[in-house]
N, C-alpha and C. Protein backbone atom coordinates (compact mmCIF):
# COMPACT_ATOMS: atom_id res chain seq x y z
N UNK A 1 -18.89 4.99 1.22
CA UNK A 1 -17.77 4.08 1.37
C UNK A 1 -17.30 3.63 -0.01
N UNK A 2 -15.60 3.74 -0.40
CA UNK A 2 -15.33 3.27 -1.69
C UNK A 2 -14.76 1.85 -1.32
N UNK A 3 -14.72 1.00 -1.81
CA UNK A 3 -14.38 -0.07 -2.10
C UNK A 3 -13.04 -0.30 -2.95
N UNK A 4 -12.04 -0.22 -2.24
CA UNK A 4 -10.85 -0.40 -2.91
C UNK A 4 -10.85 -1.77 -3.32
N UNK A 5 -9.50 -2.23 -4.36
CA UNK A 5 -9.48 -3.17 -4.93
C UNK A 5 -7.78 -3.65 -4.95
N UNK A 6 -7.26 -4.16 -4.38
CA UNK A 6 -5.54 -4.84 -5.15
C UNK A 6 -5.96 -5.62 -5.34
N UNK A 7 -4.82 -5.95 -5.89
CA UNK A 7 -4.22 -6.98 -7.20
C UNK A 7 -2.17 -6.81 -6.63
N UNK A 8 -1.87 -8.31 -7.26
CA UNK A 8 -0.47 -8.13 -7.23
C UNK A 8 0.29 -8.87 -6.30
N UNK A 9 -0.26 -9.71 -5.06
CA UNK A 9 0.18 -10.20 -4.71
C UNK A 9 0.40 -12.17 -5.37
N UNK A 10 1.84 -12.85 -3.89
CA UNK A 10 1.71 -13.80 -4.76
C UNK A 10 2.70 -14.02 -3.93
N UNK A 11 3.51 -15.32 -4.33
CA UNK A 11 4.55 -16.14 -3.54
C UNK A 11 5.84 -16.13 -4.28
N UNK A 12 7.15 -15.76 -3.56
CA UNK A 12 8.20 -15.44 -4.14
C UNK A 12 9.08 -15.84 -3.58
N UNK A 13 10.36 -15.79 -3.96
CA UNK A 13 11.40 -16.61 -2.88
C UNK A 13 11.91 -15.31 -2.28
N UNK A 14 12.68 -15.47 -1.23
CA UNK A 14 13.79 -13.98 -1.06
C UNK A 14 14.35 -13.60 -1.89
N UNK A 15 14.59 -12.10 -1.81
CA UNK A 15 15.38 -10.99 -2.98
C UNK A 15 14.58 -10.61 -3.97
N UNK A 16 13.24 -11.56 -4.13
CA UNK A 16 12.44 -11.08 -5.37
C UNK A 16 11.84 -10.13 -5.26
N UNK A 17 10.52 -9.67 -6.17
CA UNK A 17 9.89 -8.21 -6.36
C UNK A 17 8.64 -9.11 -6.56
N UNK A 18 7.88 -7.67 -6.33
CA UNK A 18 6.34 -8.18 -6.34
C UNK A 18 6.11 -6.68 -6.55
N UNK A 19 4.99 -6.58 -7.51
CA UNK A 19 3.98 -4.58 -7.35
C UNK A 19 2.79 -4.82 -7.11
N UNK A 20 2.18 -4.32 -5.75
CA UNK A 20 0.97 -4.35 -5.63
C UNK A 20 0.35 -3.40 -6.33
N UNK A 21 -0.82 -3.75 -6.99
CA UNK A 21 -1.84 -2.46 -7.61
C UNK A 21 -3.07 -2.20 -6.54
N UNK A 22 -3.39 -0.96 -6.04
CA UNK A 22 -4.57 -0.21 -5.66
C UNK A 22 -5.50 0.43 -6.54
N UNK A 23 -6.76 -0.27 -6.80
CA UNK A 23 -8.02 0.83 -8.08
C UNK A 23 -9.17 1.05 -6.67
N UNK A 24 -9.48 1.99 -6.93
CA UNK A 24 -11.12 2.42 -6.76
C UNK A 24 -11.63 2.69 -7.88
N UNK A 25 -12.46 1.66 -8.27
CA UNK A 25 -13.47 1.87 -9.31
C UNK A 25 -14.10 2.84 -9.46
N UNK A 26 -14.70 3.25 -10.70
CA UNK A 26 -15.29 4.46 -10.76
C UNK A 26 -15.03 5.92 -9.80
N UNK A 27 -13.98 6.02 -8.86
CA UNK A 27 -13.64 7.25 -8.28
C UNK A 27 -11.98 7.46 -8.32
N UNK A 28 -11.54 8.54 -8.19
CA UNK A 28 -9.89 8.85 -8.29
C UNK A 28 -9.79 8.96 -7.05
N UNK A 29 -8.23 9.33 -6.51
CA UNK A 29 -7.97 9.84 -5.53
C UNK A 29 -7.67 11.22 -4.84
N UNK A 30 -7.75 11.56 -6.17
CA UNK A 30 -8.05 12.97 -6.31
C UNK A 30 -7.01 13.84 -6.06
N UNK A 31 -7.33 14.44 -4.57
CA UNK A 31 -6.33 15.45 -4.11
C UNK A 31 -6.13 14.85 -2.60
N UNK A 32 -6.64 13.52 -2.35
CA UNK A 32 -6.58 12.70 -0.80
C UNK A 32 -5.16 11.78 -1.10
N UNK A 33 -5.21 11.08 0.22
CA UNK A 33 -3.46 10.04 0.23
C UNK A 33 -4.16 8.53 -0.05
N UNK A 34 -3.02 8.02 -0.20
CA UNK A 34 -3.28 6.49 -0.32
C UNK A 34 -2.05 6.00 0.59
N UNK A 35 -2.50 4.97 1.28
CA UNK A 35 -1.56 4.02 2.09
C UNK A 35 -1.85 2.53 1.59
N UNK A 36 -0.83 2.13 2.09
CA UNK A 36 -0.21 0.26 2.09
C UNK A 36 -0.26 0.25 3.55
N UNK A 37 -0.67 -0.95 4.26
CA UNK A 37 -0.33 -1.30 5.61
C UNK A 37 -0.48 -2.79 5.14
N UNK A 38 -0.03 -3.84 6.53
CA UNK A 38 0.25 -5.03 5.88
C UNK A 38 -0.49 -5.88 7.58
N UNK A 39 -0.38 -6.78 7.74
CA UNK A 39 -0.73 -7.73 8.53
C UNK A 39 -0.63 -9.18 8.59
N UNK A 40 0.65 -9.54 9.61
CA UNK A 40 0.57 -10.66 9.48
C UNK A 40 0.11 -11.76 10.40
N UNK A 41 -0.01 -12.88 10.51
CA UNK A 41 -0.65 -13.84 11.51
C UNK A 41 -0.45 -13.30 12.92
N UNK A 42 -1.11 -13.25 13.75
CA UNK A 42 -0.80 -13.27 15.26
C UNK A 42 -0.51 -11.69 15.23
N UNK A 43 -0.64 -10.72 14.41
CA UNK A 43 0.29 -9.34 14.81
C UNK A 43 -0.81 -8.29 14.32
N UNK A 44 -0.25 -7.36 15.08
CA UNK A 44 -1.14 -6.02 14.40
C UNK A 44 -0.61 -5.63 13.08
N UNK A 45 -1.65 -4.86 12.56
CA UNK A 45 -1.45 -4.20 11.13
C UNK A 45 -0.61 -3.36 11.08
N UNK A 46 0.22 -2.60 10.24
CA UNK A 46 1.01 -2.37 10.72
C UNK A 46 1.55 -1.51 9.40
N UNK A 47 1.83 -0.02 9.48
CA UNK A 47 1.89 0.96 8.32
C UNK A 47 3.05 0.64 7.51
N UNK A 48 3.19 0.45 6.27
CA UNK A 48 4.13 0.53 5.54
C UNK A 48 4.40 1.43 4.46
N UNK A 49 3.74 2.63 3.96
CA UNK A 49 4.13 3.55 2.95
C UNK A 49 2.72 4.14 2.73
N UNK A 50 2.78 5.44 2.15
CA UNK A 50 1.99 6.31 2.36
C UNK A 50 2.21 7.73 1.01
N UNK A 51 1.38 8.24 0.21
CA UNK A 51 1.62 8.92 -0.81
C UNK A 51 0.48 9.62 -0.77
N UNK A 52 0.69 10.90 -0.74
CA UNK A 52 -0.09 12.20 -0.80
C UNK A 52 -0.33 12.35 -2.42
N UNK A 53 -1.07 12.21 -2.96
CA UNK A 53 -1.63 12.22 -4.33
C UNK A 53 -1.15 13.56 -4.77
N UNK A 54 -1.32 14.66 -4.34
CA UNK A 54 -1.20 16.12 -4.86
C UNK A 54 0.31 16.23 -4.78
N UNK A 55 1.50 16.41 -5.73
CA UNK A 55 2.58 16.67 -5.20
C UNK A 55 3.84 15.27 -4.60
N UNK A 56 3.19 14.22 -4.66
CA UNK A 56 3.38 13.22 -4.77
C UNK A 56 4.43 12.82 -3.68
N UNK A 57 4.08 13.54 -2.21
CA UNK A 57 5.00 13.45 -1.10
C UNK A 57 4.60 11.89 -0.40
N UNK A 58 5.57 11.28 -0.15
CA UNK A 58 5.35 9.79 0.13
C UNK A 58 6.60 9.50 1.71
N UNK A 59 6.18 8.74 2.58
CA UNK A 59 6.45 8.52 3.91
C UNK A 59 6.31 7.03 3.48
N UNK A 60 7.35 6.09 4.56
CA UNK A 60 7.75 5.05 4.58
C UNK A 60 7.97 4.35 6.05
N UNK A 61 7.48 2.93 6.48
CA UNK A 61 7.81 2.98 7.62
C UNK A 61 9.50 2.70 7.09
N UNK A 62 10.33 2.44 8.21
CA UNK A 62 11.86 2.28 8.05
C UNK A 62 11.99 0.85 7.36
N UNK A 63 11.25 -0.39 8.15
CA UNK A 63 11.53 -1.56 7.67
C UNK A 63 11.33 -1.66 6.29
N UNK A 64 10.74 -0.66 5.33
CA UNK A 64 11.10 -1.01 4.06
C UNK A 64 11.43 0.25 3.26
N UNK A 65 11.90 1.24 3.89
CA UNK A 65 12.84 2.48 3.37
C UNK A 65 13.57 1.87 2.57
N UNK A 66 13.95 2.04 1.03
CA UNK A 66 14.88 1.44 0.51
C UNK A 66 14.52 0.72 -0.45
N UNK A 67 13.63 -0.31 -0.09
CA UNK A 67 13.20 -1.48 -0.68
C UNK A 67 12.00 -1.12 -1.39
N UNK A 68 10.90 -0.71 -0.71
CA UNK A 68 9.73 -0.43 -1.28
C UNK A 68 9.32 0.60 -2.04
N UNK A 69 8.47 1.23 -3.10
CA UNK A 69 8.34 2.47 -3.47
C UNK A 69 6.72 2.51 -3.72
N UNK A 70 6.36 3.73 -3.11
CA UNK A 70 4.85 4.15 -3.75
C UNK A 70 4.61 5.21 -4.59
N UNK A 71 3.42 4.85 -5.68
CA UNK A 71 3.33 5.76 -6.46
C UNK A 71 2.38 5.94 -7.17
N UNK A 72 2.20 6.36 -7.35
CA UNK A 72 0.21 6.84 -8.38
C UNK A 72 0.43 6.85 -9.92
N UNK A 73 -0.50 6.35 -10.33
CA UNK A 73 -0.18 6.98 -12.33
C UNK A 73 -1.14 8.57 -12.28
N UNK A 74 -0.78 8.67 -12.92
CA UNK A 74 -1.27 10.62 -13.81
C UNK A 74 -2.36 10.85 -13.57
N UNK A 75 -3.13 9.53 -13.63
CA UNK A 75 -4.96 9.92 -13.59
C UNK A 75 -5.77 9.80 -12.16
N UNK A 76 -4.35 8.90 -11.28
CA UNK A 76 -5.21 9.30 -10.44
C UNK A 76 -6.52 8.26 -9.72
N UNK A 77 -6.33 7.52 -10.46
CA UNK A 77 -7.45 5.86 -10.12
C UNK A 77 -6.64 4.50 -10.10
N UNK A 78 -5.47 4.90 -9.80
CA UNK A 78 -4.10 3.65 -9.60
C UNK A 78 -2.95 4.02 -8.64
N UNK A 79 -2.99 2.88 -7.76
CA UNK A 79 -1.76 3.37 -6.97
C UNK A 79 -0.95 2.31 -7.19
N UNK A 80 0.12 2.12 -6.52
CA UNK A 80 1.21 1.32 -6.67
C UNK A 80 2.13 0.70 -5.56
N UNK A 81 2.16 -0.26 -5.41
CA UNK A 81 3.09 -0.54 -4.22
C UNK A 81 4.86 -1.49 -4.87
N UNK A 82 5.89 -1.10 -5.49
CA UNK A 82 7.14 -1.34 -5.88
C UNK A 82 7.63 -2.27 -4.48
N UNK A 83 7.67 -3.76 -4.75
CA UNK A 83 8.59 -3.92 -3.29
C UNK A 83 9.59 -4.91 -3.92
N UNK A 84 10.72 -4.28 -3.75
CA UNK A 84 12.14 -5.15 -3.68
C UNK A 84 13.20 -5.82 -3.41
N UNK A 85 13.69 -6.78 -3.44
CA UNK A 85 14.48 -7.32 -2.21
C UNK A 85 13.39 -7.92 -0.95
N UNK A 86 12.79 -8.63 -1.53
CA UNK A 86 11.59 -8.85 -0.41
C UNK A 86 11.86 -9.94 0.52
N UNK A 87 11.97 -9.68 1.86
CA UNK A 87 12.16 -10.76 3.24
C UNK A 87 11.12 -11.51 3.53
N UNK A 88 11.45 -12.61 3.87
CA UNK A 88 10.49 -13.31 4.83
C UNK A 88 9.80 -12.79 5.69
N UNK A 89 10.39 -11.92 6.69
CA UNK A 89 9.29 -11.01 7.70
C UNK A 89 8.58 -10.23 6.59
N UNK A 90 8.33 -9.93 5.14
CA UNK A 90 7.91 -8.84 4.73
C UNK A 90 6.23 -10.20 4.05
N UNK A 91 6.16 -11.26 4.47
CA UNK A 91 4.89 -11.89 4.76
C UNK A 91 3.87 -11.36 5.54
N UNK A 92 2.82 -11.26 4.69
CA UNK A 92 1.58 -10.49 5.38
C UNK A 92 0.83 -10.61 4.50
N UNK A 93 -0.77 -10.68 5.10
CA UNK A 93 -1.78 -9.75 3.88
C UNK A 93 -1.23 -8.15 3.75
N UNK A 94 -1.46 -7.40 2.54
CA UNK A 94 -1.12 -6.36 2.40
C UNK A 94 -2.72 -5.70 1.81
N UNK A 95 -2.93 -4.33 2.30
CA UNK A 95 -4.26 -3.50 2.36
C UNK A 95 -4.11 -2.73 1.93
N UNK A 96 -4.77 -1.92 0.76
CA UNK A 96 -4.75 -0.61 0.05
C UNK A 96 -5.89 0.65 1.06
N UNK A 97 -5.25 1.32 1.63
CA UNK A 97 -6.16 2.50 2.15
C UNK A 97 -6.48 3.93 1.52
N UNK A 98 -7.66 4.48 1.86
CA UNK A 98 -7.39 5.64 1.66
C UNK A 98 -8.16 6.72 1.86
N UNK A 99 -7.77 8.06 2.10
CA UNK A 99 -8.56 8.93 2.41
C UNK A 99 -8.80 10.01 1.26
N UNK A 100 -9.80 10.22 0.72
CA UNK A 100 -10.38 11.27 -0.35
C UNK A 100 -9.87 12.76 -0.10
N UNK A 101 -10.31 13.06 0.83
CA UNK A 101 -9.97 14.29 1.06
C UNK A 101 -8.57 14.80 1.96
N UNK A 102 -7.81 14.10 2.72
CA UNK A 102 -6.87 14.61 3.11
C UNK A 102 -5.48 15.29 3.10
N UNK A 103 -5.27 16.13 3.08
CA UNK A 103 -3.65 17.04 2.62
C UNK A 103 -2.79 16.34 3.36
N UNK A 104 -2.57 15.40 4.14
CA UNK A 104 -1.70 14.96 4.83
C UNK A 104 -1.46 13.61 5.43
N UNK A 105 -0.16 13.34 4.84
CA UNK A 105 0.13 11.70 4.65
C UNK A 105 0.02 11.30 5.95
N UNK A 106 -0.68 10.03 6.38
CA UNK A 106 -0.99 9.47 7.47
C UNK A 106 -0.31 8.08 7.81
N UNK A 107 0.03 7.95 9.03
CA UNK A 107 0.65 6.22 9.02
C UNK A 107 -0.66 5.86 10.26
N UNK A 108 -1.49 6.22 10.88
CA UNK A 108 -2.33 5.53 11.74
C UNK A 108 -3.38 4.88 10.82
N UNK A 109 -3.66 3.56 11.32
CA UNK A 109 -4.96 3.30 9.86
C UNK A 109 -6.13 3.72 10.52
N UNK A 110 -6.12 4.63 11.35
CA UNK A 110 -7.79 5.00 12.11
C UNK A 110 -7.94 5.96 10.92
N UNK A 111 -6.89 6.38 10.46
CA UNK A 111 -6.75 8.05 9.89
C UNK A 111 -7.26 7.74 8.52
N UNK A 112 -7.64 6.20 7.82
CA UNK A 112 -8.25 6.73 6.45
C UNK A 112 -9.40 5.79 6.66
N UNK A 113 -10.41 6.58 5.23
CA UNK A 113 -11.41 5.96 5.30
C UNK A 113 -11.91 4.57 4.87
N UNK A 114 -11.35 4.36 3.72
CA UNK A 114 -12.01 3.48 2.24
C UNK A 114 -10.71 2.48 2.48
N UNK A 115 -10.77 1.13 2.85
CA UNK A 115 -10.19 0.26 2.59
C UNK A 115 -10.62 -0.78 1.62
N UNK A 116 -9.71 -1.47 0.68
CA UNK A 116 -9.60 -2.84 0.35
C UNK A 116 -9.77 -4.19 1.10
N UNK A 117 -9.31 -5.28 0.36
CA UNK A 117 -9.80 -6.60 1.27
C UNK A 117 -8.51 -7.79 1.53
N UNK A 118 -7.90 -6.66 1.13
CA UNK A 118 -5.93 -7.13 1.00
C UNK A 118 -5.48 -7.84 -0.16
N UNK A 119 -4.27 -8.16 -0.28
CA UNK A 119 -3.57 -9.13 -1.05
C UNK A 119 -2.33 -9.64 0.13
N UNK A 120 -2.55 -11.07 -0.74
CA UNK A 120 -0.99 -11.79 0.50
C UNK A 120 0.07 -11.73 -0.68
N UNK A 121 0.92 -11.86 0.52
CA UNK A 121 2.22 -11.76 -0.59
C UNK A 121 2.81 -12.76 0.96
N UNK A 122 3.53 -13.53 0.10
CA UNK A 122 3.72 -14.85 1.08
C UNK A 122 6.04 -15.01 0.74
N UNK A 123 7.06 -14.57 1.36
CA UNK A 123 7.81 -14.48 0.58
C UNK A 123 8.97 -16.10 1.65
N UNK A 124 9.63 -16.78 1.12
CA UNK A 124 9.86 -18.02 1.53
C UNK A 124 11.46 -17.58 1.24
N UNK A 125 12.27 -18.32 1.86
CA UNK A 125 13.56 -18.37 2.25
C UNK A 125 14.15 -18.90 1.77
């Protein structure tokens, strides 16, 4: 089991930006995906963006097509969560996932292994 790590969250008004960071210490991600899913009070978790490390193919749910961007640095032990224009519904803890070995970007969170312990990002009106 890896032990993911974010960083990056925080409290913002509407329209602002926030970048979540994803590390796994001591391991990369190699040639597996990394996901963002988020969760807020009273609701299920709930997929928000998704990046295939190899080739750098990335899936989005719709509610933040546009707004959000994911992305890895070069080496491979950093992911990234870009969110812009950020809503009030876009309040949640937010969770770094991920699977080591998989060729194929996933939005179910049964589908990865190694989670984080979230970050909130709290965004006010």
């Amino acid at each position: 089991q890896v032990q993911l790590v974010e960083s990056g969250g925080g409290s913002v008004q509407a329209g602002g930006s926030l970048r979540l960071t994803c590390a796994a210490p001591g391991r990369t991600f190699g040639s597996g995906i990394m996901g963002w899913f988020r969760q807020a009070p009273g609701r299920e978790r709930e997929f928000v963006a998704a990046i295939r490390w190899s080739g750098g193919f990335t899936h989005y749910a719709e509610s933040v097509k546009g707004r959000f961007t994911i992305s890895g640095d070069n080496t491979g032990y950093t992911g990234y969560l870009q969110m812009n224009d950020l809503k009030p519904e876009d309040t949640a803890r937010y969770y770094c996932a991920a699977d080591l070995t998989s060729f194929l970007v996933q939005v179910a969170a049964t589908a990865y292994d190694h989670w984080g312990r979230g970050t909130q990002v709290t965004v006010s009106s």
